[in-house]
Protein backbone atom coordinates (compact mmCIF):
# COMPACT_ATOMS: atom_id res chain seq x y z
CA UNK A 1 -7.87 2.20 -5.51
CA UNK A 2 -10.47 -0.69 -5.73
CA UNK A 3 -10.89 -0.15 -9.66
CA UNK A 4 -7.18 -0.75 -10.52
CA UNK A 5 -7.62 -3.57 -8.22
CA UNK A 6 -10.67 -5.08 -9.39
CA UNK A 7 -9.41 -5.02 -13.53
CA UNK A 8 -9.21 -8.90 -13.51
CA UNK A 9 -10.81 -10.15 -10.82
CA UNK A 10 -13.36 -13.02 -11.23
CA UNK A 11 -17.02 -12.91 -9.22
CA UNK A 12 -15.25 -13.72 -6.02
CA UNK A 13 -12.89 -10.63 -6.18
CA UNK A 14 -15.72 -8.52 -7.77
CA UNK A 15 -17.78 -9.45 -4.76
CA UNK A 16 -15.19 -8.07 -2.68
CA UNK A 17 -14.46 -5.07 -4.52
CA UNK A 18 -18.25 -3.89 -4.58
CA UNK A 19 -17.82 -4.40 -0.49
CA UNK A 20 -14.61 -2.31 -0.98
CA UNK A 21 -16.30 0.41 -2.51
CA UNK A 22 -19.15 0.22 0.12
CA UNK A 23 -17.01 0.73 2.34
CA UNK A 24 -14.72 3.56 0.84
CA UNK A 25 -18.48 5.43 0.40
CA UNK A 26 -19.16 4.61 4.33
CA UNK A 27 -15.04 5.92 5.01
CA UNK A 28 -15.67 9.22 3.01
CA UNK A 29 -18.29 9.81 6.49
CA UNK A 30 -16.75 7.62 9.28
CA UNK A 31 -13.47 7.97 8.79
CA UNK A 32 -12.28 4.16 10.55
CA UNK A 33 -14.55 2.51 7.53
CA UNK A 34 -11.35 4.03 5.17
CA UNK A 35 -8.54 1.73 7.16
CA UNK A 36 -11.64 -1.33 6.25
CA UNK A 37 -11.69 0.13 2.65
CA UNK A 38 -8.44 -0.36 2.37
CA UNK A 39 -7.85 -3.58 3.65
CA UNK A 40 -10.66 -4.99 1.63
CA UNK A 41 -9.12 -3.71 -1.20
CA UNK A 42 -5.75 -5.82 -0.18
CA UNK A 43 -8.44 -8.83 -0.31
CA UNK A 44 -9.69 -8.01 -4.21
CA UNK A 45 -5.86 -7.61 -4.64
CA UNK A 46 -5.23 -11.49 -3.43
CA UNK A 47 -8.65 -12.50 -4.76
CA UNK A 48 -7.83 -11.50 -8.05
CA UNK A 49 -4.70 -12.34 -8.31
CA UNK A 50 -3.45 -8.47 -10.13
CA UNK A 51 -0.29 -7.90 -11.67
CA UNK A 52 2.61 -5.86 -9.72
CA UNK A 53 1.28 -2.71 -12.00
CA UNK A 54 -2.24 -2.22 -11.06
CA UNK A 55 -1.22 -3.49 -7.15
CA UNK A 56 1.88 -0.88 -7.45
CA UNK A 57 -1.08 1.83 -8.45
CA UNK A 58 -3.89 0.68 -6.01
CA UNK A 59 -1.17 0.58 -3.42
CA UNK A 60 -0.23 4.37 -4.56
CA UNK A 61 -3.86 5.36 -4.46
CA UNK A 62 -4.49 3.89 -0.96
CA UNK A 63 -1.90 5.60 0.78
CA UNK A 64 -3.09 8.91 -0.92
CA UNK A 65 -6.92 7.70 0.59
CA UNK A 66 -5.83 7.22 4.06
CA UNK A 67 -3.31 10.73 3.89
CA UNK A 68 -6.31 12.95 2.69
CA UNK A 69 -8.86 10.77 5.21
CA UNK A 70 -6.83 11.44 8.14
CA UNK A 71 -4.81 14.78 7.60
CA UNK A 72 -5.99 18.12 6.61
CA UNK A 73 -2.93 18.76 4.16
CA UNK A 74 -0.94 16.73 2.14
CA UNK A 75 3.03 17.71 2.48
CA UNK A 76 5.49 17.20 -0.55
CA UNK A 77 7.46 14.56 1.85
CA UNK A 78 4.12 12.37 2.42
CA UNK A 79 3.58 12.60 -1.85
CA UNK A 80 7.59 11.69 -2.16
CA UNK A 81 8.10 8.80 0.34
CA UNK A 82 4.66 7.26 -0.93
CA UNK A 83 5.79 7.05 -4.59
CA UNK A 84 9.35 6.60 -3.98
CA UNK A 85 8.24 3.36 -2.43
CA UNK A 86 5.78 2.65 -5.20
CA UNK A 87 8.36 3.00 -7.75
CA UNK A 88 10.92 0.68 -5.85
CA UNK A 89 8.29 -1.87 -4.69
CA UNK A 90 7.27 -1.97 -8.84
CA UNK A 91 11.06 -2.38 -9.39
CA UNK A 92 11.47 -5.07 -7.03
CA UNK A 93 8.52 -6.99 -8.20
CA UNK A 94 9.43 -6.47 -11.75
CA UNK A 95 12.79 -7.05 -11.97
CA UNK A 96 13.41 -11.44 -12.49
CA UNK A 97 15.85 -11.13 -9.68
CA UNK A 98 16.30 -15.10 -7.50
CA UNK A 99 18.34 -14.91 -4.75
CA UNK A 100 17.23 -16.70 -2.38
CA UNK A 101 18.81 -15.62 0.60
CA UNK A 102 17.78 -11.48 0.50
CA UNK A 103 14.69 -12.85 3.28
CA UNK A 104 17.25 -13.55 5.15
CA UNK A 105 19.22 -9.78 5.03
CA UNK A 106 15.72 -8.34 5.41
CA UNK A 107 15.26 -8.10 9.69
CA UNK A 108 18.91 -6.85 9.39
CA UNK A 109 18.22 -4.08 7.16
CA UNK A 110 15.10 -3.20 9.13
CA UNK A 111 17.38 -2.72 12.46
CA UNK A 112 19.77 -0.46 10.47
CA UNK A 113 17.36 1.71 9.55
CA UNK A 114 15.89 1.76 12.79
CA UNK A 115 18.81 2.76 14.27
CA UNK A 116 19.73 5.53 11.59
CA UNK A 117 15.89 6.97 12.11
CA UNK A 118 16.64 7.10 15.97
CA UNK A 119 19.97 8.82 15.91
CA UNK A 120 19.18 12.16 15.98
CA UNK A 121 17.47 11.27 19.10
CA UNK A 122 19.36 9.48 20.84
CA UNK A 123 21.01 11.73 23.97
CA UNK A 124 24.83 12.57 23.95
C-alpha cells in the first residue's frame, strides 16, 4: 500500500511514506494505528502526486489492510466489491471523459442507491 504509493514521490512524500510505514508496523499491534496507516498513505498519495494506476493499486491494497486488520475472514463479496470498485474507479480516471455536469448527477445517484440498499427493509 505505501510502496505503490511512494514510486514517485519526492522527499516530502517519502517523508510521509516512511511515517506511513511506521505506522502500518505500529497497526499490525494496535489495530486503530492501521485506519492512521492508511490515511497517511492518502497523504504520500497527494504528496506525490501518483498516477490513477499505482493510487487504483494502493487503494486496492488498503482496503485489503483494513479487511484482514479488523475481520477474522475475508468473504468472496468483501474481495469482489473492493476490486469491482478498483477496476471502475481506474476506468473512470482513465477514460478522457469532460462532461462537466456528471458532479452535478452525483448526490442523485447516491440517494438512488440508498434507497435500492434500504428496500428490502423497508416494512410493508
Amino acid at each position: 500500500m505505501v510502496a505503490s504509493a511512494a514510486v514517485q514521490a519526492d522527499r516530502t512524500g517519502v517523508i510521509a511514506a516512511i511515517a506511513a510505514s511506521a505506522a502500518v508496523l505500529v497497526g499490525s499491534v494496535f489495530r486503530p494505528a492501521a485506519s492512521v496507516a492508511v490515511l497517511l498513505t492518502v497523504s504520500v498519495i497527494v504528496l506525490a502526486d501518483a498516477p490513477p494506476v499505482l493510487t487504483a493499486t494502493s487503494g486496492l491494497c488498503a482496503a485489503a489492510y483494513l479487511v484482514l486488520r479488523h475481520t477474522t475472514a475475508v468473504t468472496s463479496p468483501t474481495v469482489l466489491g473492493a476490486v469491482g470498485f478498483t477496476a471502475v474507479g481506474l476506468a473512470a480516471a482513465s477514460l478522457p471523459i469532460q462532461l462537466p455536469w456528471v458532479p452535478l448527477l452525483a448526490p442523485l445517484a447516491v440517494l438512488a442507491l440508498y434507497v435500492l440498499v434500504t428496500r428490502p427493509f423497508w416494512a410493508t
